[in-house]
Structure formats: C-alpha cells, structure tokens
N, C-alpha and C. Protein backbone atom coordinates (compact mmCIF):
# COMPACT_ATOMS: atom_id res chain seq x y z
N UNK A 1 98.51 118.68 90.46
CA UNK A 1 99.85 118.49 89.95
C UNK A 1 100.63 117.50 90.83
N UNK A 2 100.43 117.88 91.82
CA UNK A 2 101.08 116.38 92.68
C UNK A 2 100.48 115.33 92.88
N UNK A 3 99.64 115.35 92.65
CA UNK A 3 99.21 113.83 92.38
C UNK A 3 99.54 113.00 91.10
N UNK A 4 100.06 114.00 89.86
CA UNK A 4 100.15 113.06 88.65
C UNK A 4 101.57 113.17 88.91
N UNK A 5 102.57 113.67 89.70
CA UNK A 5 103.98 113.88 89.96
C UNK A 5 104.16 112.49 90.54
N UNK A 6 103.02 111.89 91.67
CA UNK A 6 103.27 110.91 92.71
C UNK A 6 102.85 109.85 92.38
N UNK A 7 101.79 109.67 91.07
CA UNK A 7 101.62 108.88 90.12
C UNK A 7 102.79 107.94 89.17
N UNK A 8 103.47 109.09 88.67
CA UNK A 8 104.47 108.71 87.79
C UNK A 8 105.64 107.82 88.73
N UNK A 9 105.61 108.66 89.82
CA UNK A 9 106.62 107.98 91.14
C UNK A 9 106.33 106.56 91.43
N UNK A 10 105.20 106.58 91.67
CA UNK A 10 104.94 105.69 92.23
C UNK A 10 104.71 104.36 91.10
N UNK A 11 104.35 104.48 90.00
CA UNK A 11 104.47 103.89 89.02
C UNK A 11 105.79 102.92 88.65
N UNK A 12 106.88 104.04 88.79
CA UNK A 12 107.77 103.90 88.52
C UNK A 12 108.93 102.81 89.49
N UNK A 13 108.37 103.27 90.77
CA UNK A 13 109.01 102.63 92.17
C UNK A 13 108.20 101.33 92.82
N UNK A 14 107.11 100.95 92.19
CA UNK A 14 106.14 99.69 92.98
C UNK A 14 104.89 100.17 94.18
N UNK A 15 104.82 101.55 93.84
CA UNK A 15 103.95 101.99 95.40
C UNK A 15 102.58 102.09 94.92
N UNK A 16 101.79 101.72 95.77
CA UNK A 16 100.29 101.43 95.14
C UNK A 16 100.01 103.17 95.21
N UNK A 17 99.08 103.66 94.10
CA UNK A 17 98.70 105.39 93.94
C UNK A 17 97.37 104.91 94.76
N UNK A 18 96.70 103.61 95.03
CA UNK A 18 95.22 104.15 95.45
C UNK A 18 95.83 104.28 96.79
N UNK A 19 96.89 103.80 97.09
CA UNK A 19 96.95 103.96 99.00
C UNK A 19 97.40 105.55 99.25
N UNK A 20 98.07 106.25 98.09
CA UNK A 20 98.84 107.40 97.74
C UNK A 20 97.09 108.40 98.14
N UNK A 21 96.45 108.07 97.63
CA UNK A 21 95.01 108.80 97.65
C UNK A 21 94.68 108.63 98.73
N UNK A 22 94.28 107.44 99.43
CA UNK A 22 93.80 107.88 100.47
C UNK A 22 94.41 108.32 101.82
N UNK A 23 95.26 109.09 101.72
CA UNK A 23 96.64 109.56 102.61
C UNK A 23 95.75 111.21 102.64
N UNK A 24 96.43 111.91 104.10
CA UNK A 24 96.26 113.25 103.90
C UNK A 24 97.25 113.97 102.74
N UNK A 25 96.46 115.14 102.45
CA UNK A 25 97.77 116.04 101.96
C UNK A 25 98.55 117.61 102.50
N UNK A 26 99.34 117.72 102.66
CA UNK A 26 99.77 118.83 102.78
C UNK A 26 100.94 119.92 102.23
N UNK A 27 100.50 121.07 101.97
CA UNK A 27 101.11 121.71 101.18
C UNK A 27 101.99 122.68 101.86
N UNK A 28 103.38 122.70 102.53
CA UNK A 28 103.74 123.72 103.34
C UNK A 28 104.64 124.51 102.52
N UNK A 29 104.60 125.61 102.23
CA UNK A 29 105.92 126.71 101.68
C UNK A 29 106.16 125.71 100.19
N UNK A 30 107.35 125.15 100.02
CA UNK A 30 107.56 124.84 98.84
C UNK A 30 107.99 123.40 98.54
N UNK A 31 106.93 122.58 99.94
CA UNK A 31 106.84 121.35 100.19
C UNK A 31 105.42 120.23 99.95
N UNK A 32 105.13 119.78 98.89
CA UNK A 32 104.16 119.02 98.96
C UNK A 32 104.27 117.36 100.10
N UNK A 33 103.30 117.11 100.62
CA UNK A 33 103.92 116.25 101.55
C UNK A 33 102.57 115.14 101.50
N UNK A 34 102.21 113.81 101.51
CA UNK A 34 101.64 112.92 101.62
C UNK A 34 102.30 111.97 102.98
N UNK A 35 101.15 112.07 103.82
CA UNK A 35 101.33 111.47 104.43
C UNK A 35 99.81 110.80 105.37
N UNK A 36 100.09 108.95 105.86
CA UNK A 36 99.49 107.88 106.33
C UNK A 36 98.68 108.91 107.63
N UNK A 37 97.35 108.68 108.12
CA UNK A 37 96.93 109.01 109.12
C UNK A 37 97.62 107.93 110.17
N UNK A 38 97.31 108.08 111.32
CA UNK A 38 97.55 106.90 112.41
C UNK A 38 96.69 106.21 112.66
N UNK A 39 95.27 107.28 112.83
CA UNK A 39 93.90 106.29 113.20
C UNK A 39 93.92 106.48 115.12
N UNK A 40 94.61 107.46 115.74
CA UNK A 40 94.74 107.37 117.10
C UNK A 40 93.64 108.76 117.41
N UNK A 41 92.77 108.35 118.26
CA UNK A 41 91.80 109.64 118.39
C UNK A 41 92.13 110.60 119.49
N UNK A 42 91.90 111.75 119.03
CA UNK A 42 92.68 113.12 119.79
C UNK A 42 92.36 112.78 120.99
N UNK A 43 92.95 113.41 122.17
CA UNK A 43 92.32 113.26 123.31
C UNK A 43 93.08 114.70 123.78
N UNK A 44 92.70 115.70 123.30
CA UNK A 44 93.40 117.26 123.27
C UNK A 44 94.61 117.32 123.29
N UNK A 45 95.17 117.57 123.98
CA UNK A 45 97.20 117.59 124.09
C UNK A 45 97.85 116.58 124.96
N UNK A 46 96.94 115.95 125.25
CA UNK A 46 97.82 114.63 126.05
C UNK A 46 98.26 113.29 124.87
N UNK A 47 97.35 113.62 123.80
CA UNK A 47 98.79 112.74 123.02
C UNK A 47 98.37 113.24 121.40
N UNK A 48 98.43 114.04 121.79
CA UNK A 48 99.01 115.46 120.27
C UNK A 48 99.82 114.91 119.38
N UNK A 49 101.20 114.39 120.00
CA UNK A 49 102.26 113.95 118.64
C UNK A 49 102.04 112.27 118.32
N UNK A 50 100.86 112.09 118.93
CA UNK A 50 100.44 110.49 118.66
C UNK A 50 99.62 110.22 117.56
N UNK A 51 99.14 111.83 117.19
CA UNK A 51 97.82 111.89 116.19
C UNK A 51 98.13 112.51 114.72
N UNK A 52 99.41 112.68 115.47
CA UNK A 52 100.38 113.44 113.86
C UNK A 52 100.42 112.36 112.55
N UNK A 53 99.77 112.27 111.72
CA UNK A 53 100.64 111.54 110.39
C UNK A 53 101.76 111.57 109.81
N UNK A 54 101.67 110.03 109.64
CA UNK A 54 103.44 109.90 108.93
C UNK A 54 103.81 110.38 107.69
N UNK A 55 104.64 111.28 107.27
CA UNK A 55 104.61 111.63 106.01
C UNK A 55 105.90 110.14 105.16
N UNK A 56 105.01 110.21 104.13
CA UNK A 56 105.19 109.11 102.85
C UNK A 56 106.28 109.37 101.69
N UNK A 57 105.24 110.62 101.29
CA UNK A 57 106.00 111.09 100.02
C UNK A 57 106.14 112.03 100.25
N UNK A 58 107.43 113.31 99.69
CA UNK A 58 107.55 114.59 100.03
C UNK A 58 108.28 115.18 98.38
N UNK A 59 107.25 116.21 97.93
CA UNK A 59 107.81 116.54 97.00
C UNK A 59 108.20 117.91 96.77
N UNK A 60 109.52 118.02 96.85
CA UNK A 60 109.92 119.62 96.69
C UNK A 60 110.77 120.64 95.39
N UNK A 61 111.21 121.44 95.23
CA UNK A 61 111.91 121.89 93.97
C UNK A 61 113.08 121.46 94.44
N UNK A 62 113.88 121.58 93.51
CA UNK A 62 115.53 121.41 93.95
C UNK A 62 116.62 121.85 92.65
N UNK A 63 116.74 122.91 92.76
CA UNK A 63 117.74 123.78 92.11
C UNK A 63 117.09 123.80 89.99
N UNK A 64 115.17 124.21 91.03
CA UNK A 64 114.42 124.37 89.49
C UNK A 64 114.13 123.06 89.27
N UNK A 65 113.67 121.99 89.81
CA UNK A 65 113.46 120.35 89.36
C UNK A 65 112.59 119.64 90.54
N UNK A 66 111.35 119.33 89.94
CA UNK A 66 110.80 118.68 90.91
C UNK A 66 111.24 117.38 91.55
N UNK A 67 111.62 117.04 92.88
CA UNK A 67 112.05 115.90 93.31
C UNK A 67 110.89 115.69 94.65
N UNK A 68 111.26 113.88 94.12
CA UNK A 68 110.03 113.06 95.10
C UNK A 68 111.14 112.63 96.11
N UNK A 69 110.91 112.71 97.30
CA UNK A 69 111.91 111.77 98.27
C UNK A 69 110.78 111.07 99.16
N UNK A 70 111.30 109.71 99.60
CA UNK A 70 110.85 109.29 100.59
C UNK A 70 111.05 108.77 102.09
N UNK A 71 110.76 108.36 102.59
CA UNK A 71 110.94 108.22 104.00
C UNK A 71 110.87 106.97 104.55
N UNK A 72 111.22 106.69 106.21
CA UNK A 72 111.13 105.41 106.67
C UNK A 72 109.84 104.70 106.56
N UNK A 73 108.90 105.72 106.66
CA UNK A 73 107.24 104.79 106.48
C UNK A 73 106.61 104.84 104.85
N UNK A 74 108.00 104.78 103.77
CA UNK A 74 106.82 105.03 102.24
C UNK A 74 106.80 103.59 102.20
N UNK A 75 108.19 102.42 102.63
CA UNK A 75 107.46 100.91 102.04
C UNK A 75 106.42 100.60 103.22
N UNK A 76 106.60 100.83 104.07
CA UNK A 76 105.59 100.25 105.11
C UNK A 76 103.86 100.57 104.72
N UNK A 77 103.60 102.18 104.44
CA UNK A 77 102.27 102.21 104.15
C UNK A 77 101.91 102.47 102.47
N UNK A 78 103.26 102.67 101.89
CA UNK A 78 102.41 102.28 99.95
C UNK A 78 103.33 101.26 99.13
N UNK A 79 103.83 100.42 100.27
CA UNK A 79 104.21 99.17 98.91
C UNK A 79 102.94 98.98 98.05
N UNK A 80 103.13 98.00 97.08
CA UNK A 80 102.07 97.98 96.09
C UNK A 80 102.10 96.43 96.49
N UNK A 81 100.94 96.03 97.22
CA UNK A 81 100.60 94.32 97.54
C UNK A 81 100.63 93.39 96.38
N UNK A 82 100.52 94.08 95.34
CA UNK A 82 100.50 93.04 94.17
C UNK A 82 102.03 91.84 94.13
C-alpha cells in the first residue's frame, strides 16, 4: 500500500519511483517512512548516527487521510533526472 501511495506521489511531484524502490523501508507506529541508505560501513558505535538513513518520504494518517510529506533530502536523492 505504500508503495502505490508513493507512486501516485511521486508521479505527481517529478520524483523518480525506481529511486523510491531502491531506498530502505520502515514502518514505525503509524508512520510509513522511505528513506536513502548512506553507504557508510558500521564500525560498531563509533559512528552509529553516520550509518543512519535519510528519510525521503514519510507517510502518515492525519485526521483519517493519508498524507505524504517530505523532507530536506527528497529533491536531493529522488528528483526524477529526466
């Protein structure tokens, strides 16, 4: 379901869906969240918040209505290059 939610979004706004795919996903409480890996390899807790992904797209309810919001890194990692 969130992927054809982030589809239509992204359709709609210029953001490429194949970059939308290859993003992690995560689902917290009543937050769907897409977000860019970094590509920085763990090195245990000495740089932990270096390995965090950027979240992209975030889709949550809002008074019964699904809403997409985005963030400082959605043009940076899903403009649509075309």
């Amino acid at each position: 379901m969130a992927l054809k939610i982030a589809e239509a979004y992204c359709m709609e706004h210029g953001y490429s869906m194949e970059k939308v795919r290859e993003q992690r996903f995560f689902l917290m409480y009543d937050e769907a969240i897409f977000a860019q890996p970094r590509g920085v390899e763990p090195d245990g807790l000495t740089n932990d918040m270096d390995t965090m992904p950027l979240p992209t797209l975030i889709i949550t309810v809002d008074k019964g209505e699904l809403v997409v919001r985005t963030t400082e890194h959605t043009d940076k990692y899903l403009m649509d290059d075309v």
